[in-house]
N, C-alpha and C. Protein backbone atom coordinates (compact mmCIF):
# COMPACT_ATOMS: atom_id res chain seq x y z
N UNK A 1 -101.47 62.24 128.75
CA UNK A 1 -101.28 61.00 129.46
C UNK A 1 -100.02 60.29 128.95
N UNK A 2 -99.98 60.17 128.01
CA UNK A 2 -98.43 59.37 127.23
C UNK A 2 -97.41 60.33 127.36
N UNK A 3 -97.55 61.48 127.20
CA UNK A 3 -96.02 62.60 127.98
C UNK A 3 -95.59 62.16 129.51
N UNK A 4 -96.90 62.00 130.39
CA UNK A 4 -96.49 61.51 131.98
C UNK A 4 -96.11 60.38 131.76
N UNK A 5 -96.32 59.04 130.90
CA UNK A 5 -95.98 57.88 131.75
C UNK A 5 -94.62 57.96 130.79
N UNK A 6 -93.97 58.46 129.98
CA UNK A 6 -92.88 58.39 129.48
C UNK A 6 -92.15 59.71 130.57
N UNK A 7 -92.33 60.89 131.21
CA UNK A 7 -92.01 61.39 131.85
C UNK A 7 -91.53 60.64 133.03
N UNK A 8 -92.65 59.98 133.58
CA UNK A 8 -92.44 58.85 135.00
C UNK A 8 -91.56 57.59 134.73
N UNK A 9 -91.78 57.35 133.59
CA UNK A 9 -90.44 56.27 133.39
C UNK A 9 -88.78 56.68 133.52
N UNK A 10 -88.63 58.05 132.29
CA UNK A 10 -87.53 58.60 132.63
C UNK A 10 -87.13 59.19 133.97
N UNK A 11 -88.28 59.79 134.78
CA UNK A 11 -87.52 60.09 136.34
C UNK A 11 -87.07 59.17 136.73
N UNK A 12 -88.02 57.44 136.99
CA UNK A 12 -87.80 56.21 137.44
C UNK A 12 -86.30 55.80 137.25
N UNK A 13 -85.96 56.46 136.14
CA UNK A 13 -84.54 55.68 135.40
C UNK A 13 -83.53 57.05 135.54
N UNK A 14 -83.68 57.76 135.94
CA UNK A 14 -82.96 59.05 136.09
C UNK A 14 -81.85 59.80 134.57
N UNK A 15 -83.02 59.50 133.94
CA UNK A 15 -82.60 59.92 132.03
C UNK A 15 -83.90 61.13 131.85
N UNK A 16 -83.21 61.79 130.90
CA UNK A 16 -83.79 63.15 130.15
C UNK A 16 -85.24 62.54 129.71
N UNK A 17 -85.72 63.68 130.07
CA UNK A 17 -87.21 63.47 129.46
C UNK A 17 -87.48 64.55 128.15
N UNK A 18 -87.63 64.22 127.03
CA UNK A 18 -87.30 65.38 125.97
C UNK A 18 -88.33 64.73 125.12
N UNK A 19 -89.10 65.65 123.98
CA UNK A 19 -89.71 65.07 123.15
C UNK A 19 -88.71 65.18 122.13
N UNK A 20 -88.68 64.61 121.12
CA UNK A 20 -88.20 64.70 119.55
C UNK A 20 -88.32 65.48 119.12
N UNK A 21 -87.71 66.35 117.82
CA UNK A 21 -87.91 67.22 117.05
C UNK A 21 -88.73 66.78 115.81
N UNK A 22 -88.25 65.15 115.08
CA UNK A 22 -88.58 64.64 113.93
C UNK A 22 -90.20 63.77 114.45
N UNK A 23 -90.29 63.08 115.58
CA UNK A 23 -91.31 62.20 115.78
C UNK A 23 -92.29 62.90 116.91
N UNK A 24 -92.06 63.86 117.84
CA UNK A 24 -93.13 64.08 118.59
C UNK A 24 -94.64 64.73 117.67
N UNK A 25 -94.04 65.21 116.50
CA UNK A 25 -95.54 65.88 116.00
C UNK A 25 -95.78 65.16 115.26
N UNK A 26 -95.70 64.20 114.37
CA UNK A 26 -96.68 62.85 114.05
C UNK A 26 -96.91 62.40 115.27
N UNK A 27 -96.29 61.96 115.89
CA UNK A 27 -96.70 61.07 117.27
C UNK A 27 -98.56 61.61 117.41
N UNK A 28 -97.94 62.71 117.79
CA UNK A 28 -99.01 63.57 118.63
C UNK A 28 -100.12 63.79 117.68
N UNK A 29 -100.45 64.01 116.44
CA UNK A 29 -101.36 63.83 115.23
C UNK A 29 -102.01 62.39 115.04
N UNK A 30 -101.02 61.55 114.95
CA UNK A 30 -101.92 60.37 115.10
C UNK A 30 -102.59 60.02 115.89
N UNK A 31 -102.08 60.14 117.55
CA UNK A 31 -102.68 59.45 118.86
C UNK A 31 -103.66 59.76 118.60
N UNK A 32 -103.86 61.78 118.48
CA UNK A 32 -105.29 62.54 118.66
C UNK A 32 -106.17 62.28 117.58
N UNK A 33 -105.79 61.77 116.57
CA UNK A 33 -106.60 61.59 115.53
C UNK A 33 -107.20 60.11 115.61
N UNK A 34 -106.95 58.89 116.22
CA UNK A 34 -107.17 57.60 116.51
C UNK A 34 -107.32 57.31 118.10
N UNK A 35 -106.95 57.83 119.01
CA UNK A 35 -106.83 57.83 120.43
C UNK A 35 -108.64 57.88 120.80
N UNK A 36 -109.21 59.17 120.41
CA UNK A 36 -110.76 58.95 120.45
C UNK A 36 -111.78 58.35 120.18
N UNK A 37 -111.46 57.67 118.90
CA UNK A 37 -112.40 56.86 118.70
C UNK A 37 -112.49 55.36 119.56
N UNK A 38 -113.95 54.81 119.12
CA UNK A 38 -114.17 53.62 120.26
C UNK A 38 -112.81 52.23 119.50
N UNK A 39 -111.80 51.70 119.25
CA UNK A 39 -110.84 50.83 119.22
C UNK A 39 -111.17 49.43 119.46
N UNK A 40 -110.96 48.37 118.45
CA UNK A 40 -110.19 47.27 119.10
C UNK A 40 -109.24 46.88 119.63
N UNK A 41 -109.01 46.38 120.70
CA UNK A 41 -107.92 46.01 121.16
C UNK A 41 -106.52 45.95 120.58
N UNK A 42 -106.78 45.20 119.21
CA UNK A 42 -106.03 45.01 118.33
C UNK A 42 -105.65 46.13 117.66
N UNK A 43 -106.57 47.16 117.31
CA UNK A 43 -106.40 48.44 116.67
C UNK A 43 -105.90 49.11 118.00
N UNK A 44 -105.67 49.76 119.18
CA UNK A 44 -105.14 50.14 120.10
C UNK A 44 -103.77 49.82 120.45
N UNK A 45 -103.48 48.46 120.21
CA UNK A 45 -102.12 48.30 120.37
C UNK A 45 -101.80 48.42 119.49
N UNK A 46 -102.13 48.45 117.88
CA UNK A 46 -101.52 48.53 116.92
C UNK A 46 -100.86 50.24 117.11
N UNK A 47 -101.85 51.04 117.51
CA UNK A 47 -101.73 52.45 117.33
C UNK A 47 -100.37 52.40 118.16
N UNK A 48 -100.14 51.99 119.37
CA UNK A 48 -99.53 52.20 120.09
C UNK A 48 -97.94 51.69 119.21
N UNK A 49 -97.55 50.63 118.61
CA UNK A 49 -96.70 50.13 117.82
C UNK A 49 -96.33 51.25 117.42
N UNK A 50 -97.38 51.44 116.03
CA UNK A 50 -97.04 52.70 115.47
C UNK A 50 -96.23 54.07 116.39
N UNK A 51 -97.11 54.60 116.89
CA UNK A 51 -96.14 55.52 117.90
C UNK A 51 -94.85 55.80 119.02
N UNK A 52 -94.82 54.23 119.23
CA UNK A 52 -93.42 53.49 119.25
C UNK A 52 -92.05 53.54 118.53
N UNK A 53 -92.86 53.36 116.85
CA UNK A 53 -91.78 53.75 115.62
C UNK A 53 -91.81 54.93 115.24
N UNK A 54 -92.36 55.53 115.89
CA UNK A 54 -92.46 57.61 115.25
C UNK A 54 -91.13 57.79 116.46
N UNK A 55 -91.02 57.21 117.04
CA UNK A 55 -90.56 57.85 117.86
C UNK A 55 -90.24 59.21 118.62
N UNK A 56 -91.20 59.66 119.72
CA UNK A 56 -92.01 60.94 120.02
C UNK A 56 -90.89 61.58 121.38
N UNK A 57 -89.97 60.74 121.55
CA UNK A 57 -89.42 60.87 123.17
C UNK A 57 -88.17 60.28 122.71
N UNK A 58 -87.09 60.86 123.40
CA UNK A 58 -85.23 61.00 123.20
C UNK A 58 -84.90 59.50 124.01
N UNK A 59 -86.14 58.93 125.44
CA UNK A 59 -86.09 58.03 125.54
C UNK A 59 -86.84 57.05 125.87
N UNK A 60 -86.98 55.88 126.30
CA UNK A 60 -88.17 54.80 126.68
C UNK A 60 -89.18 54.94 125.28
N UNK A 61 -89.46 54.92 124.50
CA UNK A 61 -90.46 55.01 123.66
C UNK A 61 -91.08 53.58 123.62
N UNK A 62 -90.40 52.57 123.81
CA UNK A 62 -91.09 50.88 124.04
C UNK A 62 -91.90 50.97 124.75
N UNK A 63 -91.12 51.34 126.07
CA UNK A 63 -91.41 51.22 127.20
C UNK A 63 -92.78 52.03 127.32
N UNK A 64 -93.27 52.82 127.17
CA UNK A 64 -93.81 54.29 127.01
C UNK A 64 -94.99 53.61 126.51
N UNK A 65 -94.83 53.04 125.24
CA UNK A 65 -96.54 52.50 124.79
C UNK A 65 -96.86 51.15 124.57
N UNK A 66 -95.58 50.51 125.16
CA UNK A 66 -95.89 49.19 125.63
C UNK A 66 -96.52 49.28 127.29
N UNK A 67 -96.05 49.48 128.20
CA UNK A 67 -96.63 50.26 129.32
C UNK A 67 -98.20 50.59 129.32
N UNK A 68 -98.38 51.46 128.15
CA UNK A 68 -99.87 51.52 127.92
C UNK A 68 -101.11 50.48 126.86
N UNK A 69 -99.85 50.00 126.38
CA UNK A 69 -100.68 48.66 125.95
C UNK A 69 -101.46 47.81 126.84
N UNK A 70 -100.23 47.45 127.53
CA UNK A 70 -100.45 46.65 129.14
C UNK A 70 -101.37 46.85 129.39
N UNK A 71 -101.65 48.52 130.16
CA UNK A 71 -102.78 49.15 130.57
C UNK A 71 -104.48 48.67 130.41
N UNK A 72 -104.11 48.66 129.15
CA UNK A 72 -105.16 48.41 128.32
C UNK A 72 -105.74 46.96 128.79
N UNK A 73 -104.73 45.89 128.61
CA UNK A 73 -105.05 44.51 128.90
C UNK A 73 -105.64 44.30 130.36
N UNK A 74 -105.11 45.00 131.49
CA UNK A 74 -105.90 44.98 132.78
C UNK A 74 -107.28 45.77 132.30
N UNK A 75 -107.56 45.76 131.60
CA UNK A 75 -109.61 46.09 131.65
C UNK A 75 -110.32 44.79 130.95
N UNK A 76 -109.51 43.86 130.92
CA UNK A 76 -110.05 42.66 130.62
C UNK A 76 -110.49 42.16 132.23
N UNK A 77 -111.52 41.25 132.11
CA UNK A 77 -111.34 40.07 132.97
C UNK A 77 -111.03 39.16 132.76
N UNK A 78 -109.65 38.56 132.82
CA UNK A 78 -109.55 37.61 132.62
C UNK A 78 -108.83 36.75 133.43
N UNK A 79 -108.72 35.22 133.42
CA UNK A 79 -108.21 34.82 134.91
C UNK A 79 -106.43 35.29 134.42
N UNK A 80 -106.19 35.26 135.65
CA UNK A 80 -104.61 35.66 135.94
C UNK A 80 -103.45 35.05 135.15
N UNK A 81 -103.23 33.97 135.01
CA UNK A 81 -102.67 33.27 133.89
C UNK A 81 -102.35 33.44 132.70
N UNK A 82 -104.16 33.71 131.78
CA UNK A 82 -104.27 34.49 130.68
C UNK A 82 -104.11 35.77 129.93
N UNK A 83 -104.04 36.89 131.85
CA UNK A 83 -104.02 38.26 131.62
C UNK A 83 -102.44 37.82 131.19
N UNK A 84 -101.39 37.15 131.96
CA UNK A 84 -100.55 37.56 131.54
C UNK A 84 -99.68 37.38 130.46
N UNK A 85 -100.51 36.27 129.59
CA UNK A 85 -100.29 36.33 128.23
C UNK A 85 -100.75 37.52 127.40
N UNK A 86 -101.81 37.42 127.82
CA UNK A 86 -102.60 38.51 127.20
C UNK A 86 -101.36 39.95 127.04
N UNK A 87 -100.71 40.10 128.20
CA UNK A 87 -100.35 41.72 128.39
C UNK A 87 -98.80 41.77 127.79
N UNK A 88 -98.02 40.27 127.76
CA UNK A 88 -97.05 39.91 127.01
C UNK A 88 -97.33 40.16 125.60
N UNK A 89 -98.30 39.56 125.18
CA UNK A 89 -98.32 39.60 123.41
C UNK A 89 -98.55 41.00 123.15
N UNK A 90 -99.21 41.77 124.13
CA UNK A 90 -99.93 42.63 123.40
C UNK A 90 -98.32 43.67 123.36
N UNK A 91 -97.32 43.44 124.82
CA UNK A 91 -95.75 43.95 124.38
C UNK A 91 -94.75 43.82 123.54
N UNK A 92 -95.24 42.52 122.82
CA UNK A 92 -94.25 41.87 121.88
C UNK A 92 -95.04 42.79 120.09
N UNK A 93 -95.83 42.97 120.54
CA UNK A 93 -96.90 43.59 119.18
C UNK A 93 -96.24 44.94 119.15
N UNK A 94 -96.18 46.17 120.00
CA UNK A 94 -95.74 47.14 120.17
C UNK A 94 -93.89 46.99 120.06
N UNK A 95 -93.54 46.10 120.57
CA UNK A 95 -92.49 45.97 120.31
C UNK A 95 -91.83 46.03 119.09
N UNK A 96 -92.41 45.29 118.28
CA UNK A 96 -92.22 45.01 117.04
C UNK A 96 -91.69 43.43 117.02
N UNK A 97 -92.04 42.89 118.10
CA UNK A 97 -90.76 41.18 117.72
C UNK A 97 -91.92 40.11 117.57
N UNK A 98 -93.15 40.53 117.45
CA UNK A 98 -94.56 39.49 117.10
C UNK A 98 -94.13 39.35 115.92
N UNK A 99 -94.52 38.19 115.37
CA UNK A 99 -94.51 37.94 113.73
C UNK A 99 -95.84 37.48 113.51
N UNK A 100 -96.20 37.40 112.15
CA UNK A 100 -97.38 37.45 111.86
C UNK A 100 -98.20 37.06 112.33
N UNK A 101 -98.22 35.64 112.53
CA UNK A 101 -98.99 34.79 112.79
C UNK A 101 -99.40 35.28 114.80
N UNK A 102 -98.92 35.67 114.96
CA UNK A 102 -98.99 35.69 116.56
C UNK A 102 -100.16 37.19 116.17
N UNK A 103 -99.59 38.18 115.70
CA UNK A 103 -100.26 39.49 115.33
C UNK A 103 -102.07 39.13 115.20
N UNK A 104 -101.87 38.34 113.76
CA UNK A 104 -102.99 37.97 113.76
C UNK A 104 -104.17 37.31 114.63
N UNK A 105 -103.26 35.94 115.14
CA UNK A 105 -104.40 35.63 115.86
C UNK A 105 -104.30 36.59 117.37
N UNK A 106 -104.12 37.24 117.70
CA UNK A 106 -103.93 39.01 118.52
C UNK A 106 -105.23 39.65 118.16
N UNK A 107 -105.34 39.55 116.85
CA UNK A 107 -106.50 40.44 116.44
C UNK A 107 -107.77 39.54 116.65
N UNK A 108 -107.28 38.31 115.91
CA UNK A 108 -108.93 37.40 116.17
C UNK A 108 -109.28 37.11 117.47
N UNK A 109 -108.31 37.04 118.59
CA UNK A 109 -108.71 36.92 120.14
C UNK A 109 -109.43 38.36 120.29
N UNK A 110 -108.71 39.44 119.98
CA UNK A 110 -109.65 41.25 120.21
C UNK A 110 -111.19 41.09 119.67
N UNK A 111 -111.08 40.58 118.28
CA UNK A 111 -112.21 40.90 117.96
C UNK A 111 -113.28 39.41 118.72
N UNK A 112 -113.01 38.44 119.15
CA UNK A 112 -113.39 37.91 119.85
C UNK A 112 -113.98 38.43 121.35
N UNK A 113 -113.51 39.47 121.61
CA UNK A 113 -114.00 40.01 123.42
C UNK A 113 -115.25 40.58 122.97
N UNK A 114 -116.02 40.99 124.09
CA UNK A 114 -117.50 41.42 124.38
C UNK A 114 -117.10 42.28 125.59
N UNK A 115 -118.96 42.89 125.56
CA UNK A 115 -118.88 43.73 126.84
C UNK A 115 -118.61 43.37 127.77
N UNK A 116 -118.91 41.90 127.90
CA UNK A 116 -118.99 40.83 128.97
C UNK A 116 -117.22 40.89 129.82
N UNK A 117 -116.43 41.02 128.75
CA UNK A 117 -114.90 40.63 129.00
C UNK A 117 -114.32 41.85 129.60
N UNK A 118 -115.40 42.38 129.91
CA UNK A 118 -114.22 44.39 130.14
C UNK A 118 -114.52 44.63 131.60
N UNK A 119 -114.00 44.79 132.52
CA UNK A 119 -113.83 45.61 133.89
C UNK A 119 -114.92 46.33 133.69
N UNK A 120 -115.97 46.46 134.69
CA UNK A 120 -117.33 47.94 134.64
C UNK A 120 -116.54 48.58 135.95
């Protein structure tokens, strides 16, 4: 799934789609090793950060698991306004340009959601 939407970005943008030599195989060790288990929000985008800075792809790598951060934030319900804070911070986290204080309370809003808060 993260090879296509970094694949579909680079067609979108008409740039090489290539994995790395140095970052695609951590990339790919971590996702599979953390990707399965059940995640907080906060731990999900974190993962995604992380694999951001491995850098796994020649290009879009922001884009690539910020994109799927996002993702993530549409299985909230939340009103429209909020999603789109919600799907901002959670880009600025992956990004790397959150600073602490934003990170954190990131995590205390995650660990704040319920079943109640998730798309069925």
């Amino acid at each position: 799934m993260v090879v296509a939407v970094n694949a579909a970005l680079c067609q979108a943008k008409g740039v090489l789609h290539r994995r790395t030599s140095d970052g695609h195989e951590p990339t790919r060790k971590l996702w599979e090793e953390q990707h399965p288990r059940l995640l907080w929000l906060d731990e999900a985008v974190d993962l995604c950060r992380q694999c951001h800075r491995l850098a796994p792809f020649c290009n879009f790598n922001g884009n690539t698991f910020a994109a799927i951060a996002r993702q993530l934030t549409q299985e909230l319900r939340l009103p429209a306004d909020q999603a789109h804070v919600v799907r901002s911070w959670a880009g600025h986290i992956v990004a790397g340009t959150a600073n602490e204080e934003e990170i954190s309370q990131f995590r205390h809003f995650s660990r704040g959601l319920t079943d109640g808060d998730l798309k069925k």
